[in-house]
PDB file of N, CA and C in Angstrom:
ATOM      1  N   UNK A   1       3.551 -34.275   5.658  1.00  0.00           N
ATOM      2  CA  UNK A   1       2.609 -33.177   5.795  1.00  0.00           C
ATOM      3  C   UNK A   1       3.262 -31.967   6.459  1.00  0.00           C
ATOM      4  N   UNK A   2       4.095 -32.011   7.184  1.00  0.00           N
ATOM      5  CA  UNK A   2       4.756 -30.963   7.786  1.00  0.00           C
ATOM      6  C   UNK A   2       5.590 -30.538   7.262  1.00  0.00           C
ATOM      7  N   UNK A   3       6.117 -30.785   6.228  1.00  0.00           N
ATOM      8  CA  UNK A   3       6.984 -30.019   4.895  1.00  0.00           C
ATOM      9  C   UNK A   3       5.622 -29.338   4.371  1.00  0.00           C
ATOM     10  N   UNK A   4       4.937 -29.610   3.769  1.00  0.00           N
ATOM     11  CA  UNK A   4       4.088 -28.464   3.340  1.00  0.00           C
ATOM     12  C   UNK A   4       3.394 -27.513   4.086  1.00  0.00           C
ATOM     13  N   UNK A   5       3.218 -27.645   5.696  1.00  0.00           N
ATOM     14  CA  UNK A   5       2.795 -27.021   6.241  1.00  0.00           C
ATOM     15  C   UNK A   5       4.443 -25.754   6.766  1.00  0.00           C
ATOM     16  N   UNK A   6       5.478 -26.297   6.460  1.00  0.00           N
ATOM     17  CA  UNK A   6       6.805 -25.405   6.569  1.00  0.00           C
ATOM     18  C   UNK A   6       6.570 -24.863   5.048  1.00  0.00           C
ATOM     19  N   UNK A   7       6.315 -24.544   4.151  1.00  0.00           N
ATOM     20  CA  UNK A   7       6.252 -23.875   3.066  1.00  0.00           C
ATOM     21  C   UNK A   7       5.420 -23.062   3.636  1.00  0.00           C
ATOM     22  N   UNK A   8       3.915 -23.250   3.770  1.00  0.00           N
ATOM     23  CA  UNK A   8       3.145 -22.401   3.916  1.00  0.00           C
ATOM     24  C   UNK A   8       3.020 -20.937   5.112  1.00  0.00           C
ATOM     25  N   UNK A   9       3.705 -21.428   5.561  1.00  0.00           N
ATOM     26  CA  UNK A   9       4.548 -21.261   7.664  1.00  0.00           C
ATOM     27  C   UNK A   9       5.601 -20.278   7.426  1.00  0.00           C
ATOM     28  N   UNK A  10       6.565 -20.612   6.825  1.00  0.00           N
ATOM     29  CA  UNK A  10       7.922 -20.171   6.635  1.00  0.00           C
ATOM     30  C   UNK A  10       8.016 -19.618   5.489  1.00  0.00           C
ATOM     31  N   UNK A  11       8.009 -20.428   4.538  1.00  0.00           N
ATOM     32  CA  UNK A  11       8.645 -20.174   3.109  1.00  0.00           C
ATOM     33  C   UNK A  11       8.188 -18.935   2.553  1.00  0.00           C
ATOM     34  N   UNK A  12       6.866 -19.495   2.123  1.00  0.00           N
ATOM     35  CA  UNK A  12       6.094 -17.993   1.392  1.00  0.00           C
ATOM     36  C   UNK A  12       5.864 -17.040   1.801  1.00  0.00           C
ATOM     37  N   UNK A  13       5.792 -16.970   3.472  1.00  0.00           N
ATOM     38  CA  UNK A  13       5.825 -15.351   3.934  1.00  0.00           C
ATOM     39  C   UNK A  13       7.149 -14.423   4.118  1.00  0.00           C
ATOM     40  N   UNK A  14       8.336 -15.565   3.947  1.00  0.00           N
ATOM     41  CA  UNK A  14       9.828 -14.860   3.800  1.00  0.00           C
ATOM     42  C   UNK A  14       9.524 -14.393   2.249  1.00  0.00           C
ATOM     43  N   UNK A  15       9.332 -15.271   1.184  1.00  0.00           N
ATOM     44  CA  UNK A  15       9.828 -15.132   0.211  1.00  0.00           C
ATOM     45  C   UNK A  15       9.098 -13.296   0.191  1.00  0.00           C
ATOM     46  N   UNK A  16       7.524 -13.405   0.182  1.00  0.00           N
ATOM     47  CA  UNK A  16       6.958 -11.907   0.684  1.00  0.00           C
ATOM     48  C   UNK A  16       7.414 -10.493   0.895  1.00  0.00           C
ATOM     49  N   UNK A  17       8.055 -11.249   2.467  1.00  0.00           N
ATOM     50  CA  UNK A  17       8.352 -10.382   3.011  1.00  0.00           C
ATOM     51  C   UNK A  17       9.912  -9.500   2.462  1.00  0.00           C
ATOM     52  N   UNK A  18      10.665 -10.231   1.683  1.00  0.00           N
ATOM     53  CA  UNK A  18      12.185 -10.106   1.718  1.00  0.00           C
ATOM     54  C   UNK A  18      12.489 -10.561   0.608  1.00  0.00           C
ATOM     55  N   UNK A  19      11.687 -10.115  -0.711  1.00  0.00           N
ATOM     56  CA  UNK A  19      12.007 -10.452  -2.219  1.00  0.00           C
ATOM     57  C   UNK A  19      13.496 -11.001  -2.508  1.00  0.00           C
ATOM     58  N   UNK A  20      13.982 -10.979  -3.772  1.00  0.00           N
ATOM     59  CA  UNK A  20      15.283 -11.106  -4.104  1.00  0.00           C
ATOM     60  C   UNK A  20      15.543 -10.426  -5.497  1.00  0.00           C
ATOM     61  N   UNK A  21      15.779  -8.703  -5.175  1.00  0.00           N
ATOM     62  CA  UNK A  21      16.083  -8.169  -6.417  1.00  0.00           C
ATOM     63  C   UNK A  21      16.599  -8.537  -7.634  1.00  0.00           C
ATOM     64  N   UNK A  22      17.522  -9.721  -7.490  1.00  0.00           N
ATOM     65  CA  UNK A  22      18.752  -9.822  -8.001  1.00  0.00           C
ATOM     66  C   UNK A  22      17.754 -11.436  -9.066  1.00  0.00           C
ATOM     67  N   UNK A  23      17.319 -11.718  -8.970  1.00  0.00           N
ATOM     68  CA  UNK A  23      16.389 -12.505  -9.575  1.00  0.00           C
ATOM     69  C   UNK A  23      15.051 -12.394  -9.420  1.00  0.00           C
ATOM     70  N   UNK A  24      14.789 -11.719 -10.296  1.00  0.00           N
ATOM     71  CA  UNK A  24      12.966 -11.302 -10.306  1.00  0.00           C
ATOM     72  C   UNK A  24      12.384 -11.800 -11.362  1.00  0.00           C
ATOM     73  N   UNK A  25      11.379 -11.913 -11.378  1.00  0.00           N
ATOM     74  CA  UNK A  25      10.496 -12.159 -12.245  1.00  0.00           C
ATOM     75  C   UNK A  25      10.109 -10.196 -13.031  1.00  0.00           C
ATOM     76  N   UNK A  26       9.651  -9.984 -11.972  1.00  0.00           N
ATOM     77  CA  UNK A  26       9.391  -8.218 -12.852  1.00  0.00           C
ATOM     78  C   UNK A  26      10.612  -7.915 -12.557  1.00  0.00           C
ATOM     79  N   UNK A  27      11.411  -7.517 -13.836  1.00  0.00           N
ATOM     80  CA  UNK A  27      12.458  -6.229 -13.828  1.00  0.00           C
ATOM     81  C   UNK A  27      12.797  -5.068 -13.293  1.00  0.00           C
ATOM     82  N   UNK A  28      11.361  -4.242 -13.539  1.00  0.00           N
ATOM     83  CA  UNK A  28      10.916  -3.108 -13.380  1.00  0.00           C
ATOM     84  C   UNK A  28      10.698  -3.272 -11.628  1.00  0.00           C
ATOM     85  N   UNK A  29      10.206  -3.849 -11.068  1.00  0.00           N
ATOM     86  CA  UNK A  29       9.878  -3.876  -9.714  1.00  0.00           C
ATOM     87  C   UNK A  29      11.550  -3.878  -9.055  1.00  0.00           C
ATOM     88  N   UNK A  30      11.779  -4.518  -9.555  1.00  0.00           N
ATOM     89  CA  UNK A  30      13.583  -5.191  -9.246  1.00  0.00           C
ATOM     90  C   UNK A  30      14.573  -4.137  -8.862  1.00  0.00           C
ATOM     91  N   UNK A  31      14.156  -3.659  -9.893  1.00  0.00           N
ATOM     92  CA  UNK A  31      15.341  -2.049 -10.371  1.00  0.00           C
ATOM     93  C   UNK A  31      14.766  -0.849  -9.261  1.00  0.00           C
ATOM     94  N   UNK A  32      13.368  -0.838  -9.185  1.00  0.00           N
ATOM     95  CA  UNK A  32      13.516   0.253  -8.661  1.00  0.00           C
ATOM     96  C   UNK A  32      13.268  -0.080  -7.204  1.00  0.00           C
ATOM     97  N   UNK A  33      13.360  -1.031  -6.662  1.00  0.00           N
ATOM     98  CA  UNK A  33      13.433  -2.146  -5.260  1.00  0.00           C
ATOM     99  C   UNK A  33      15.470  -1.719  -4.969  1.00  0.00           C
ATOM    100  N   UNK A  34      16.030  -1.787  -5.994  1.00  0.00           N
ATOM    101  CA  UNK A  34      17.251  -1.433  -5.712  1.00  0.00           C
ATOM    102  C   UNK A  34      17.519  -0.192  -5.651  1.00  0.00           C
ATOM    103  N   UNK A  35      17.601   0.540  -6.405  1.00  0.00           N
ATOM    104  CA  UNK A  35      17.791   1.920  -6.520  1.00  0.00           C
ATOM    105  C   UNK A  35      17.242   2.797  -5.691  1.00  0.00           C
ATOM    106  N   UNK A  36      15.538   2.561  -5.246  1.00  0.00           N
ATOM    107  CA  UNK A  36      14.872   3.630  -4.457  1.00  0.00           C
ATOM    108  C   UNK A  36      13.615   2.898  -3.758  1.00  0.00           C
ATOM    109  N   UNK A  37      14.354   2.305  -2.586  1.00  0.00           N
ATOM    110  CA  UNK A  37      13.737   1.355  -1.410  1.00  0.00           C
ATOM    111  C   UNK A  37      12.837   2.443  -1.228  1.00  0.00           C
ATOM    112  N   UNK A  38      12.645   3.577  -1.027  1.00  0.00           N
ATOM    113  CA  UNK A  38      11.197   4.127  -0.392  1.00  0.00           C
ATOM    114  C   UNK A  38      10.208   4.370  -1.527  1.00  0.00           C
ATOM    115  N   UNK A  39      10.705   4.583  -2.691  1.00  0.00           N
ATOM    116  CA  UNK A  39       9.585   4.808  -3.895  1.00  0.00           C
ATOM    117  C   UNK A  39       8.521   3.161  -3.980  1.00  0.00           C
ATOM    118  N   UNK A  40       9.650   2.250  -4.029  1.00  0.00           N
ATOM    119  CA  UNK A  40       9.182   1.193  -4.397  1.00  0.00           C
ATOM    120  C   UNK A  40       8.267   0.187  -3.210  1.00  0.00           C
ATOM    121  N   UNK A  41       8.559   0.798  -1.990  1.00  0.00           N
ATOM    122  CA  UNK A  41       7.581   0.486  -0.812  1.00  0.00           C
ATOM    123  C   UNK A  41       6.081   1.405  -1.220  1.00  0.00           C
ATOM    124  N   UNK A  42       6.645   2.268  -1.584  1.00  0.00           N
ATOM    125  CA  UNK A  42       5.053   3.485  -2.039  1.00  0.00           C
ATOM    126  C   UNK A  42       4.335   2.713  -2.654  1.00  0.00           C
ATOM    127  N   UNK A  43       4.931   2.363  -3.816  1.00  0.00           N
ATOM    128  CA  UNK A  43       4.108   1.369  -5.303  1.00  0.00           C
ATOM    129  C   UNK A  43       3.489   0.568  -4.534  1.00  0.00           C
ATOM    130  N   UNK A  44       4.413  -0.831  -3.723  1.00  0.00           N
ATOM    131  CA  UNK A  44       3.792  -1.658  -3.765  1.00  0.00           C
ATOM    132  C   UNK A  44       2.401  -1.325  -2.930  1.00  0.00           C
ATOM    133  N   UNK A  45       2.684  -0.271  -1.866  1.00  0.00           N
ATOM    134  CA  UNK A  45       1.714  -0.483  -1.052  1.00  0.00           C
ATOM    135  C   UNK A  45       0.047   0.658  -1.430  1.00  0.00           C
ATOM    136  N   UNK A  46       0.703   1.248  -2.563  1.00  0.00           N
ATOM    137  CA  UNK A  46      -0.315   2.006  -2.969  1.00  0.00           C
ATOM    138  C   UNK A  46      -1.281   1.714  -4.270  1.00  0.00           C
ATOM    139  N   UNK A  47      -0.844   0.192  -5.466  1.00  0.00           N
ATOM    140  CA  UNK A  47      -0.906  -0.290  -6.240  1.00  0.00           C
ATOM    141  C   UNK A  47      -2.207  -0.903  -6.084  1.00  0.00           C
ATOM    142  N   UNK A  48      -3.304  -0.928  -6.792  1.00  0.00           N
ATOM    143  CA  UNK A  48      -4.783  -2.024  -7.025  1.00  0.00           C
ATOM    144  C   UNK A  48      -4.825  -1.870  -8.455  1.00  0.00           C
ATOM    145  N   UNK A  49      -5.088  -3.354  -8.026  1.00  0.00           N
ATOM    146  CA  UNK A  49      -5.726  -4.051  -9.966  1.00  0.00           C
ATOM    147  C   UNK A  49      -6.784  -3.966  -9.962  1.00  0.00           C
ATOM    148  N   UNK A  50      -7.757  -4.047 -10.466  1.00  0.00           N
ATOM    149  CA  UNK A  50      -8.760  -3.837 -11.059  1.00  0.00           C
ATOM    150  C   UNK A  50      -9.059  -4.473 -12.376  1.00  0.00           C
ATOM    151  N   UNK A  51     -10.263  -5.762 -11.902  1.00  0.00           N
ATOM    152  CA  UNK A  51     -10.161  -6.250 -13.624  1.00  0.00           C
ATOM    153  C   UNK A  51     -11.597  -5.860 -13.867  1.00  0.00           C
ATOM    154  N   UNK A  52     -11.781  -5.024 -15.162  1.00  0.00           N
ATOM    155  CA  UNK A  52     -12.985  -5.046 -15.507  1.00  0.00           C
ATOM    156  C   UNK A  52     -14.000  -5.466 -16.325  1.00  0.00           C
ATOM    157  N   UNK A  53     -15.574  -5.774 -16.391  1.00  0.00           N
ATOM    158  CA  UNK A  53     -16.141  -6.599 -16.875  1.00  0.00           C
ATOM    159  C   UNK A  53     -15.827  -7.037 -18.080  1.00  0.00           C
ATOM    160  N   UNK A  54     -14.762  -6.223 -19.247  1.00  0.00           N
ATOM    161  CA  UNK A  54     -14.650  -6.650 -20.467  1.00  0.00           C
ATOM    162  C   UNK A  54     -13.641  -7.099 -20.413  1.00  0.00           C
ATOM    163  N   UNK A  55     -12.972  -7.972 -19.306  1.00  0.00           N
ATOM    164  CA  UNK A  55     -12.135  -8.603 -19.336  1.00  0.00           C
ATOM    165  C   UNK A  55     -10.676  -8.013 -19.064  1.00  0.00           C
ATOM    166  N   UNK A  56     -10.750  -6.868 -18.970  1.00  0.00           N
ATOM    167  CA  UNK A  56      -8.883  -5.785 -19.263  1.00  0.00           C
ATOM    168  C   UNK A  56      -9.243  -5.705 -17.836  1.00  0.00           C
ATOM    169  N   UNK A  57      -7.853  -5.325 -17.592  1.00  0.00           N
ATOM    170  CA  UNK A  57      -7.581  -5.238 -15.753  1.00  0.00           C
ATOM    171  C   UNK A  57      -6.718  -3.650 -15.913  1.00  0.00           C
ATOM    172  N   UNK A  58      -6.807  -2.675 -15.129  1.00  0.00           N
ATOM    173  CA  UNK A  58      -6.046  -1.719 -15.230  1.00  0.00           C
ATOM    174  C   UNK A  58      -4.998  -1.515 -13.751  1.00  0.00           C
ATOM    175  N   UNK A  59      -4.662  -0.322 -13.559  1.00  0.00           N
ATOM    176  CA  UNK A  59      -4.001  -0.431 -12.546  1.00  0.00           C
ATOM    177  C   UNK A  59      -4.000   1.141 -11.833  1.00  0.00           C
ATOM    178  N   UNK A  60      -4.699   0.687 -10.605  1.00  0.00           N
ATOM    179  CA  UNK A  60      -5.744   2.180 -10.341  1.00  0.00           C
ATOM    180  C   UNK A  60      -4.600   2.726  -8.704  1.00  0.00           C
ATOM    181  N   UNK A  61      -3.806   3.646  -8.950  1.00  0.00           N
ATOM    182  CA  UNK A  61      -3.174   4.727  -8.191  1.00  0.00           C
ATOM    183  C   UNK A  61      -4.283   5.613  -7.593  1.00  0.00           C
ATOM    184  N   UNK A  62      -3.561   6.690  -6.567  1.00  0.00           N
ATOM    185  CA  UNK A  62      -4.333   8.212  -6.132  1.00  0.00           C
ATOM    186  C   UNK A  62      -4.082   8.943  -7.450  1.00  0.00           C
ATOM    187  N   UNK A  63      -2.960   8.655  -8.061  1.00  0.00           N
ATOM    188  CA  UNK A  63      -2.629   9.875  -9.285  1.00  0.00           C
ATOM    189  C   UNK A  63      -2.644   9.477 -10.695  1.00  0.00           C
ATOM    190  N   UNK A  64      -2.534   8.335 -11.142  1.00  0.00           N
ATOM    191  CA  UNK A  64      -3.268   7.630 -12.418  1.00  0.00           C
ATOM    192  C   UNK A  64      -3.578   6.059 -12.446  1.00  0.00           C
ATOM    193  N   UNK A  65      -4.621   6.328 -13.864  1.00  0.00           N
ATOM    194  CA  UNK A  65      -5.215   4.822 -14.142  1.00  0.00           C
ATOM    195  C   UNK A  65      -4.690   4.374 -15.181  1.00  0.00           C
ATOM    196  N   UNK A  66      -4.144   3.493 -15.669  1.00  0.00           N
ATOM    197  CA  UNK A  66      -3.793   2.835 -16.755  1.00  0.00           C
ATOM    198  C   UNK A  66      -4.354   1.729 -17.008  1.00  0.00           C
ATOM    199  N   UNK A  67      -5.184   1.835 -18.473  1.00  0.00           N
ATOM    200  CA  UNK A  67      -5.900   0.465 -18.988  1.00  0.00           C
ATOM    201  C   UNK A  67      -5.131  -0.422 -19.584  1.00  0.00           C
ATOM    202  N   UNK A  68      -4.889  -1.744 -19.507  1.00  0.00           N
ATOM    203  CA  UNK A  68      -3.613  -2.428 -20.090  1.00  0.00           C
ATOM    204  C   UNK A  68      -4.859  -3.741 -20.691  1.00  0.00           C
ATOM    205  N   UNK A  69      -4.377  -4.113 -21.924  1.00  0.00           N
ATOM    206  CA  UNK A  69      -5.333  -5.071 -22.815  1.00  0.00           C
ATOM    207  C   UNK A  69      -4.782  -6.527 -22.407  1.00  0.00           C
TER     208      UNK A  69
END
């Protein structure tokens, strides 16, 4: 039990906190995590999803919305 309570403890709030550009799952997050550490702190921290009742989720900024199917 205390191995899973060290995942939950440790693991996943490093993994969080201190991504790993160099193997990502998003590309796009990856690249610009390398290239331009302050843009990509902006995104993450300025970024909401939004799913709406017909099922599409968009992705709602201060400066645009994009509907994605």
């Amino acid at each position: 039990m205390s191995d899973l309570a060290n995942v939950f403890e440790v693991l996943l709030p490093q993994l969080l906190l201190y991504p790993n550009p160099s193997d990502a799952l998003n590309g796009e997050a990856a690249a610009l995590m390398m290239r331009y550490q302050a843009a990509y702190e902006q995104r993450v921290k300025g970024g909401t999803i939004v799913l709406s009742d017909d099922g599409r989720y968009f992705s709602k900024s201060k400066d645009a919305v994009e509907f994605q199917d």
